[in-house]
PDB file of N, CA and C in Angstrom:
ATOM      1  N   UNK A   1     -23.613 -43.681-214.077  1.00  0.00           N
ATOM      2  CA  UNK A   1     -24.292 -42.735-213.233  1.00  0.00           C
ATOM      3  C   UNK A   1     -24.223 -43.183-211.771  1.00  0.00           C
ATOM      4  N   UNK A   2     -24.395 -44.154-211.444  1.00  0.00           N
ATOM      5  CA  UNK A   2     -24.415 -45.275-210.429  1.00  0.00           C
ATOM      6  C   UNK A   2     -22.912 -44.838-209.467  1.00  0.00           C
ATOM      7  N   UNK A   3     -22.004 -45.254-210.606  1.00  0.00           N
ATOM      8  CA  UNK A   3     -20.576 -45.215-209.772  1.00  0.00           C
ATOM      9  C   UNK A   3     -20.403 -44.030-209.430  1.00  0.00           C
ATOM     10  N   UNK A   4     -20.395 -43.032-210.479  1.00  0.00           N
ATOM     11  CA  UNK A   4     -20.241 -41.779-210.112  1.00  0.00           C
ATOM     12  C   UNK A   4     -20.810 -41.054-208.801  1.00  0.00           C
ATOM     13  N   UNK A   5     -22.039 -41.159-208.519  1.00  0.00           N
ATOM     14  CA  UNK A   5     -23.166 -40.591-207.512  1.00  0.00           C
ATOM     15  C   UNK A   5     -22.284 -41.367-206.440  1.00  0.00           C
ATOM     16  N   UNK A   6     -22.228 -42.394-206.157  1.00  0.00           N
ATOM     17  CA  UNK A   6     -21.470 -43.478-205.007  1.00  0.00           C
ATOM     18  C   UNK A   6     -19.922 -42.839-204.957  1.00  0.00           C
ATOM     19  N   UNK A   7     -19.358 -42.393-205.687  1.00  0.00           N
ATOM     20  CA  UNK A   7     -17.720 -41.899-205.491  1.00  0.00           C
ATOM     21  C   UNK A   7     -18.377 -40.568-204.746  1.00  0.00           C
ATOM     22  N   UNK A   8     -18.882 -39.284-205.482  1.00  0.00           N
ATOM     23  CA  UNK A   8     -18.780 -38.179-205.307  1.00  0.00           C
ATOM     24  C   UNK A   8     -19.609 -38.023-203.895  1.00  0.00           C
ATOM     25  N   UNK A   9     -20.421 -38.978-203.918  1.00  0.00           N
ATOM     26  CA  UNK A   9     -21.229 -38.859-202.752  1.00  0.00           C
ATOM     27  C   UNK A   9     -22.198 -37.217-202.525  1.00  0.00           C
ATOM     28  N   UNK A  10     -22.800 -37.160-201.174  1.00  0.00           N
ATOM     29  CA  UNK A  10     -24.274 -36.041-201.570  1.00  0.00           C
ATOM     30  C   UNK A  10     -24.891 -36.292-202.176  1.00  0.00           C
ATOM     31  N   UNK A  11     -25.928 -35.142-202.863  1.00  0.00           N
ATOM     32  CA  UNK A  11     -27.636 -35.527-203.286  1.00  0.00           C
ATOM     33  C   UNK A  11     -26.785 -35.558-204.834  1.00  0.00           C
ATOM     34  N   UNK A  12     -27.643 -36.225-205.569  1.00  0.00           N
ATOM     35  CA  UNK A  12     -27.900 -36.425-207.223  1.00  0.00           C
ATOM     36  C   UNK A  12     -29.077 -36.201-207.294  1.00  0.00           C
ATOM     37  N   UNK A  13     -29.443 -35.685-208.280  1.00  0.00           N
ATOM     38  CA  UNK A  13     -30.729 -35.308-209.212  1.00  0.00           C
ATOM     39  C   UNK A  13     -30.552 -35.969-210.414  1.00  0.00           C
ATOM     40  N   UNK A  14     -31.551 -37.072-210.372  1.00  0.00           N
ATOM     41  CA  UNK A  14     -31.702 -37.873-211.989  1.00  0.00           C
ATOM     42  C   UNK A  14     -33.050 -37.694-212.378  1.00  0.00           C
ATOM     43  N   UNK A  15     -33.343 -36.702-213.524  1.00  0.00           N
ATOM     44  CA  UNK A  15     -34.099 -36.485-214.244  1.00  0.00           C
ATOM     45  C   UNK A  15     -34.226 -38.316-215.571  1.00  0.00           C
ATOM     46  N   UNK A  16     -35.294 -38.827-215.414  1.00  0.00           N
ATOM     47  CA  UNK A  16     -35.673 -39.934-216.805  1.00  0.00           C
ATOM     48  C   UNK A  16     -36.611 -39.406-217.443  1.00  0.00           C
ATOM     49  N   UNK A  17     -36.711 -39.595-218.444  1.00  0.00           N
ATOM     50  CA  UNK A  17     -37.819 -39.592-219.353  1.00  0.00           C
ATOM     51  C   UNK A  17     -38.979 -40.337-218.783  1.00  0.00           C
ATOM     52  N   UNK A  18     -38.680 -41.177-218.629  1.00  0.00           N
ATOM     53  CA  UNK A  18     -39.726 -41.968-218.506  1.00  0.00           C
ATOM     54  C   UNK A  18     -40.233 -43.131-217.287  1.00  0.00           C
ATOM     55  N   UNK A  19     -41.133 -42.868-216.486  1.00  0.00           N
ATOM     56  CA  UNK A  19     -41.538 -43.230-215.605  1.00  0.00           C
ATOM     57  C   UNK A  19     -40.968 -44.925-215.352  1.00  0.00           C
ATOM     58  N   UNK A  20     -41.473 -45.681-216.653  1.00  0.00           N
ATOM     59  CA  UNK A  20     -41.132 -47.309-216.460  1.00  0.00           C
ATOM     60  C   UNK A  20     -39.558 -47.444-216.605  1.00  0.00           C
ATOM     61  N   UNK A  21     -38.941 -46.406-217.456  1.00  0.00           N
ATOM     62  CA  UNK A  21     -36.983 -46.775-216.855  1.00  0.00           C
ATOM     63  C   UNK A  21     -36.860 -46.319-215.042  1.00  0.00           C
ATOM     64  N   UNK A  22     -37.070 -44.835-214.727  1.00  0.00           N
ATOM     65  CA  UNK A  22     -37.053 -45.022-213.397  1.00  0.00           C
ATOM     66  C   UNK A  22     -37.630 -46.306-212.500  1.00  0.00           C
ATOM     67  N   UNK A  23     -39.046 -46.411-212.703  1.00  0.00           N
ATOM     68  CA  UNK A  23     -39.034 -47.748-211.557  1.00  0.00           C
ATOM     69  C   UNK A  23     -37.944 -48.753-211.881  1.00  0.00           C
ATOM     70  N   UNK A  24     -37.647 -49.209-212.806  1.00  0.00           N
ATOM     71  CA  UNK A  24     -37.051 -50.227-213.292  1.00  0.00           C
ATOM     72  C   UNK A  24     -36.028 -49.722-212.251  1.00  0.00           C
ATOM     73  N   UNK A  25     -35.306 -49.050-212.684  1.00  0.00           N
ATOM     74  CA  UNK A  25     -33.500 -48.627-212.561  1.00  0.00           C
ATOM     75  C   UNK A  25     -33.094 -47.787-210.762  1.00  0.00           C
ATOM     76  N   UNK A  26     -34.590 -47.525-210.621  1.00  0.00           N
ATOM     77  CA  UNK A  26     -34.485 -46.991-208.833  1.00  0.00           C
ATOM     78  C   UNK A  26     -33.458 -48.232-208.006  1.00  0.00           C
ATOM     79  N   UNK A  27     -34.237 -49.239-207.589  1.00  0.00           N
ATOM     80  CA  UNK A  27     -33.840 -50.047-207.005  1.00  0.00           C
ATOM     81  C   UNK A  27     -32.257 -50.565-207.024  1.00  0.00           C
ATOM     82  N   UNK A  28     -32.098 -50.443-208.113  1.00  0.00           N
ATOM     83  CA  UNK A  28     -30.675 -51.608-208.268  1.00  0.00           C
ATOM     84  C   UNK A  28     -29.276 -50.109-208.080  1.00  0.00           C
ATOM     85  N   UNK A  29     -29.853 -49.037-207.677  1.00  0.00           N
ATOM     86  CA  UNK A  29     -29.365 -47.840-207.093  1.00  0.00           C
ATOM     87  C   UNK A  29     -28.794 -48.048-205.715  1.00  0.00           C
ATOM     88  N   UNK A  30     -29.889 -48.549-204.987  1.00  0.00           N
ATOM     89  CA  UNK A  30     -29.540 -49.075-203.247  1.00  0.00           C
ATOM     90  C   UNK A  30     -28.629 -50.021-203.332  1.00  0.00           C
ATOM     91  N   UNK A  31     -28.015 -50.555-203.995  1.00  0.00           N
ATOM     92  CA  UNK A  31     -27.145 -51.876-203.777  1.00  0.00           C
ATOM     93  C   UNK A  31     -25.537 -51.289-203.590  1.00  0.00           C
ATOM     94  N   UNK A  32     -25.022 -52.398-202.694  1.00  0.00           N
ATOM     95  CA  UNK A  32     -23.521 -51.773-202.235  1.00  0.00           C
ATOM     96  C   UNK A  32     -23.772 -50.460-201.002  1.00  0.00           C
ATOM     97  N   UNK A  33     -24.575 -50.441-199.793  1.00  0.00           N
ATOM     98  CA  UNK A  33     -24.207 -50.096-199.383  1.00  0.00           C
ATOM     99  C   UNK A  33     -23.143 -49.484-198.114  1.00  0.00           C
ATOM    100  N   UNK A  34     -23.091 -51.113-197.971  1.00  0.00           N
ATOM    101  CA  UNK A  34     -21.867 -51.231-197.035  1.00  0.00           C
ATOM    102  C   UNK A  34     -20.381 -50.908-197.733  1.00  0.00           C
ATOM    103  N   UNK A  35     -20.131 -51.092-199.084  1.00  0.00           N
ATOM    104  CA  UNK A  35     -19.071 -50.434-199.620  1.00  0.00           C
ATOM    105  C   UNK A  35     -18.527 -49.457-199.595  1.00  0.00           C
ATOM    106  N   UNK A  36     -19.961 -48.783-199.799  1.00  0.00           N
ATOM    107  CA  UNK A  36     -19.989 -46.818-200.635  1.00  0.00           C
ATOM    108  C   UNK A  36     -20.435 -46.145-198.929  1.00  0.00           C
ATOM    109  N   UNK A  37     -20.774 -46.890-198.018  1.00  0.00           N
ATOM    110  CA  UNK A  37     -21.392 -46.471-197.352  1.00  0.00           C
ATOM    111  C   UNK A  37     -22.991 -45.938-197.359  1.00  0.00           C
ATOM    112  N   UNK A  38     -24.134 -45.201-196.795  1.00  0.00           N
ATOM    113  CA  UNK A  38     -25.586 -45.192-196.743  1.00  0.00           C
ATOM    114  C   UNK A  38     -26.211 -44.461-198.110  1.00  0.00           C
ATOM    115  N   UNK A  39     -26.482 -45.377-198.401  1.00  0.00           N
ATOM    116  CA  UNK A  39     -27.209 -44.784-200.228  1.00  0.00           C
ATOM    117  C   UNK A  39     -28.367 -44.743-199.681  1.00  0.00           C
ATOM    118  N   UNK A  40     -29.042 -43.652-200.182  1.00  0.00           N
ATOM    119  CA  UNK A  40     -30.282 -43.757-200.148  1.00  0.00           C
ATOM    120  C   UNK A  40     -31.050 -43.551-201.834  1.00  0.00           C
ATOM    121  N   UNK A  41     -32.476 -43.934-201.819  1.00  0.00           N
ATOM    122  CA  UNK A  41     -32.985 -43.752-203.489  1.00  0.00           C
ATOM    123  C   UNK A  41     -34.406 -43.385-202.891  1.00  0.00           C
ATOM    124  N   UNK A  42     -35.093 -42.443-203.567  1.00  0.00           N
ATOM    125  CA  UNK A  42     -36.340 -41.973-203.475  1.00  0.00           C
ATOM    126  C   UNK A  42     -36.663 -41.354-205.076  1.00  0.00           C
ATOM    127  N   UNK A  43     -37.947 -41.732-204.811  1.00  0.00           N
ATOM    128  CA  UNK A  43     -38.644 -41.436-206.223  1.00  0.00           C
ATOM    129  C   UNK A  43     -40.178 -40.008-205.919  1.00  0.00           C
ATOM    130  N   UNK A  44     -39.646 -39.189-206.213  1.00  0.00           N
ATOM    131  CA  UNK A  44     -40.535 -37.925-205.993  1.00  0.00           C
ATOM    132  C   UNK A  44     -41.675 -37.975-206.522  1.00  0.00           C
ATOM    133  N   UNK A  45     -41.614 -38.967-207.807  1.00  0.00           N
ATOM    134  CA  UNK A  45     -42.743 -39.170-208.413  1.00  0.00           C
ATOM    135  C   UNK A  45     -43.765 -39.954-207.791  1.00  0.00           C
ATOM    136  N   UNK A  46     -43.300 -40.734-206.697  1.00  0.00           N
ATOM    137  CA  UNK A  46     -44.194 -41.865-206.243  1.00  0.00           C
ATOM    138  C   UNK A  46     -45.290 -40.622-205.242  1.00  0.00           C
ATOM    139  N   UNK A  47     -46.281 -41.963-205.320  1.00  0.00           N
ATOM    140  CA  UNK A  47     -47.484 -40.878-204.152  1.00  0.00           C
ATOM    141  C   UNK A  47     -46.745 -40.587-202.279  1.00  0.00           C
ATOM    142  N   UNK A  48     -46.570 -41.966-202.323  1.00  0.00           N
ATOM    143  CA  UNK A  48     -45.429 -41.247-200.880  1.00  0.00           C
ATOM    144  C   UNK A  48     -45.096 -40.085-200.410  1.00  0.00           C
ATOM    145  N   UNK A  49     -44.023 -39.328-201.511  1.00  0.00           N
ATOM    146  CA  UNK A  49     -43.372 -38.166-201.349  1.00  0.00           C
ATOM    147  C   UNK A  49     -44.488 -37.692-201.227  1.00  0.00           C
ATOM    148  N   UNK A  50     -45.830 -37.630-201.894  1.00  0.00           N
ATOM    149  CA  UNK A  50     -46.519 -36.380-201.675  1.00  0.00           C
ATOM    150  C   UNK A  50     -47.075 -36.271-200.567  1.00  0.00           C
ATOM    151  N   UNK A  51     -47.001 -37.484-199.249  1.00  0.00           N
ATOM    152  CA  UNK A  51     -47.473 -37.410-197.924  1.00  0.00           C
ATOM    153  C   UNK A  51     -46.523 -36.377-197.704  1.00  0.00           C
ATOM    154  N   UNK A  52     -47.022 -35.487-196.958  1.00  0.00           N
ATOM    155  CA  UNK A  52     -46.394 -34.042-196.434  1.00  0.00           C
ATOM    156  C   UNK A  52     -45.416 -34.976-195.286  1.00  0.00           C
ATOM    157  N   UNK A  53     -45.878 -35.464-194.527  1.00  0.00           N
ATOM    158  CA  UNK A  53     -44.243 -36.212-193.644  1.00  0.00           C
ATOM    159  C   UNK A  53     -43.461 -36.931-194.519  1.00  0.00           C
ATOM    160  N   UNK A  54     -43.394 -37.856-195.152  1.00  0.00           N
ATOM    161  CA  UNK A  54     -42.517 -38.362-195.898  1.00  0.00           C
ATOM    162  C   UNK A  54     -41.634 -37.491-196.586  1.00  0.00           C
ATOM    163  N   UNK A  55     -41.880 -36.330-197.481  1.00  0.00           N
ATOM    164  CA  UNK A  55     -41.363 -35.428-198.000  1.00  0.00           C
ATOM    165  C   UNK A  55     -40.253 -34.400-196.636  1.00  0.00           C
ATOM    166  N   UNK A  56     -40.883 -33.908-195.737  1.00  0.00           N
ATOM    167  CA  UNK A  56     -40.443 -33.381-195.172  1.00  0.00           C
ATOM    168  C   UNK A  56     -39.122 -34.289-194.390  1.00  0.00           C
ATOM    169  N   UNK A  57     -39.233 -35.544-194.083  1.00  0.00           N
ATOM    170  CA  UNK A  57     -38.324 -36.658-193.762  1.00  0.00           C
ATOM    171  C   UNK A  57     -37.182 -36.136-194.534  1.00  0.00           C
ATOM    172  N   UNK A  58     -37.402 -36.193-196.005  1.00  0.00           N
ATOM    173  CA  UNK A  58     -36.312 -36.585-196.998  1.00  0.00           C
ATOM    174  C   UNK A  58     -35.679 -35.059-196.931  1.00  0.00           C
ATOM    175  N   UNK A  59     -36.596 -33.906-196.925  1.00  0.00           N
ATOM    176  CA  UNK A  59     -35.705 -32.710-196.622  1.00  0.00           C
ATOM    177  C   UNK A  59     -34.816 -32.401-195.471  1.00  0.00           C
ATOM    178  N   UNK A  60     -35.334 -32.421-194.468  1.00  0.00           N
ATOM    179  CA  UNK A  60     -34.388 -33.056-193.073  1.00  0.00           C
ATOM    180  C   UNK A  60     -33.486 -33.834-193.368  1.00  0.00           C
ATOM    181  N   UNK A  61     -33.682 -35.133-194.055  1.00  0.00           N
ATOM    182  CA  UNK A  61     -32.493 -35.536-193.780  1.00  0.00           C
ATOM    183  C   UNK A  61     -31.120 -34.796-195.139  1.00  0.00           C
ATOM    184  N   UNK A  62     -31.666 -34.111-196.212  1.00  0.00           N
ATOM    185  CA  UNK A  62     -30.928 -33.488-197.087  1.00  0.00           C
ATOM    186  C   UNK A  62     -30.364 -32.434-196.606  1.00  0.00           C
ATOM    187  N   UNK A  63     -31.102 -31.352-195.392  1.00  0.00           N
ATOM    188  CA  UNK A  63     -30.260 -30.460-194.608  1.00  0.00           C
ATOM    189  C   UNK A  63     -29.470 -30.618-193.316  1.00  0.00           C
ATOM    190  N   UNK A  64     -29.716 -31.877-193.155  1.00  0.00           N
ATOM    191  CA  UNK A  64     -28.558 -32.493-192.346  1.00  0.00           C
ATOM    192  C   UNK A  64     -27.102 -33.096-192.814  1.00  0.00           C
ATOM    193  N   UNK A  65     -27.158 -33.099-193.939  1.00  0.00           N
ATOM    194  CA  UNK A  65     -25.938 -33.763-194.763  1.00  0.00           C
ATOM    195  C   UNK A  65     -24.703 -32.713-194.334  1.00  0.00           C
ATOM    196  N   UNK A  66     -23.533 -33.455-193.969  1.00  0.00           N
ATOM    197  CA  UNK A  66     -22.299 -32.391-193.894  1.00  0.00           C
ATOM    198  C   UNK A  66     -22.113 -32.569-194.943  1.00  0.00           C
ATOM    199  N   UNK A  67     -20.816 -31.567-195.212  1.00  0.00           N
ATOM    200  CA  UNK A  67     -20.006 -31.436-196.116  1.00  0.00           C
ATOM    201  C   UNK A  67     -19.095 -32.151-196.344  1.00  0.00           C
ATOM    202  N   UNK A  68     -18.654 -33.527-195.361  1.00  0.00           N
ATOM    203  CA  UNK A  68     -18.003 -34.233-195.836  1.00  0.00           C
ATOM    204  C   UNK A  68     -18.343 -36.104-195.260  1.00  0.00           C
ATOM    205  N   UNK A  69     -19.820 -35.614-195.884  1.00  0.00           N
ATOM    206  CA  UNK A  69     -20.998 -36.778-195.402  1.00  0.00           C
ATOM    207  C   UNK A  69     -19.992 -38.275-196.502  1.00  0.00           C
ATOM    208  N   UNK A  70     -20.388 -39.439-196.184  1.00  0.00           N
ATOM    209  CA  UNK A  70     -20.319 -40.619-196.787  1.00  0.00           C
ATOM    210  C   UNK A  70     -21.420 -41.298-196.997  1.00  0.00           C
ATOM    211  N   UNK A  71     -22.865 -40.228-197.018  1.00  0.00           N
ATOM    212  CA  UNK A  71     -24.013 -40.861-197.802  1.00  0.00           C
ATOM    213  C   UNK A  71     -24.118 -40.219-199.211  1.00  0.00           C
ATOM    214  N   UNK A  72     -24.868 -41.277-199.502  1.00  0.00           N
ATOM    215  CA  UNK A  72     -25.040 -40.582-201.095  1.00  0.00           C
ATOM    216  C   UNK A  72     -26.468 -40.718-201.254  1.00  0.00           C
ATOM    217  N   UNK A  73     -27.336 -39.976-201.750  1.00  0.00           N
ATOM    218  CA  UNK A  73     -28.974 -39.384-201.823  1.00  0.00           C
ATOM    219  C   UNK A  73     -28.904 -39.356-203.317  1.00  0.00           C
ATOM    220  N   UNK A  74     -29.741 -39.978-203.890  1.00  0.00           N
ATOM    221  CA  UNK A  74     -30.236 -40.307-205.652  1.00  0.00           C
ATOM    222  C   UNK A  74     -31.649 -39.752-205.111  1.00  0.00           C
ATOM    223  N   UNK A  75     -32.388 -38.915-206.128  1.00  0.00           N
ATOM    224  CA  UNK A  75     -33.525 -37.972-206.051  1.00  0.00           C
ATOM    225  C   UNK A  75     -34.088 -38.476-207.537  1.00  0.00           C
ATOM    226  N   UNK A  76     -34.832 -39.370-207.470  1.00  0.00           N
ATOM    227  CA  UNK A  76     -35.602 -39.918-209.166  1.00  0.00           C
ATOM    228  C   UNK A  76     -36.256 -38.977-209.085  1.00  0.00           C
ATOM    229  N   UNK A  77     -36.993 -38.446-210.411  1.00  0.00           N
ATOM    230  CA  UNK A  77     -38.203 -37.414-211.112  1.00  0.00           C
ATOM    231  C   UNK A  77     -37.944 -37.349-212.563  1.00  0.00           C
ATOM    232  N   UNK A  78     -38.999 -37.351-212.814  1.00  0.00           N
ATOM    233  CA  UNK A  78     -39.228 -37.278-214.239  1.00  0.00           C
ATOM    234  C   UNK A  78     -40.235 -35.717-214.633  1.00  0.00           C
ATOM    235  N   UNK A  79     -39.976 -35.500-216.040  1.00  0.00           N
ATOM    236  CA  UNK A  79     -40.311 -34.196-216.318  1.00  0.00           C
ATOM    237  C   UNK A  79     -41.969 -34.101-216.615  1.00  0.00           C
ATOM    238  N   UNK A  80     -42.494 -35.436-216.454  1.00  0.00           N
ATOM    239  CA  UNK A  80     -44.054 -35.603-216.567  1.00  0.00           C
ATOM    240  C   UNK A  80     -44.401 -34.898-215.408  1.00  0.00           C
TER     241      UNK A  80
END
């Protein structure tokens, strides 16, 4: 999932089951980014996102993305 999101680059949407695999597996997402170029990882589930600026941050910077951007955006959430 990892490599893939980092080749194709743009937003990913990773739906987990379960809250303790996302925290676990968020982090080790950000790694390599001088390779792949600017990864970013956010977890929608965390209380953060629900600060109305933080959220709005992450949309800004998702409608700023070109079309032939060299970041790649991982979007954690779970169906809880």
């Amino acid at each position: 999932m990892q490599l893939l999101g980092r080749c194709l680059k743009g937003i990913h949407v990773i739906i987990h089951l379960l809250l303790v695999l996302m925290a676990d597996q968020a982090p080790s997402f950000q790694t390599g980014n001088e390779e792949y170029g600017v990864i970013e990882v956010h977890n929608l589930d965390e209380r953060a996102f629900m600060l109305s600026s933080h959220s709005r941050d992450i949309i800004q910077r998702i409608i700023g993305l070109h079309k032939y951007t060299t970041s790649t955006i991982f979007l954690f959430a779970s169906p809880q």
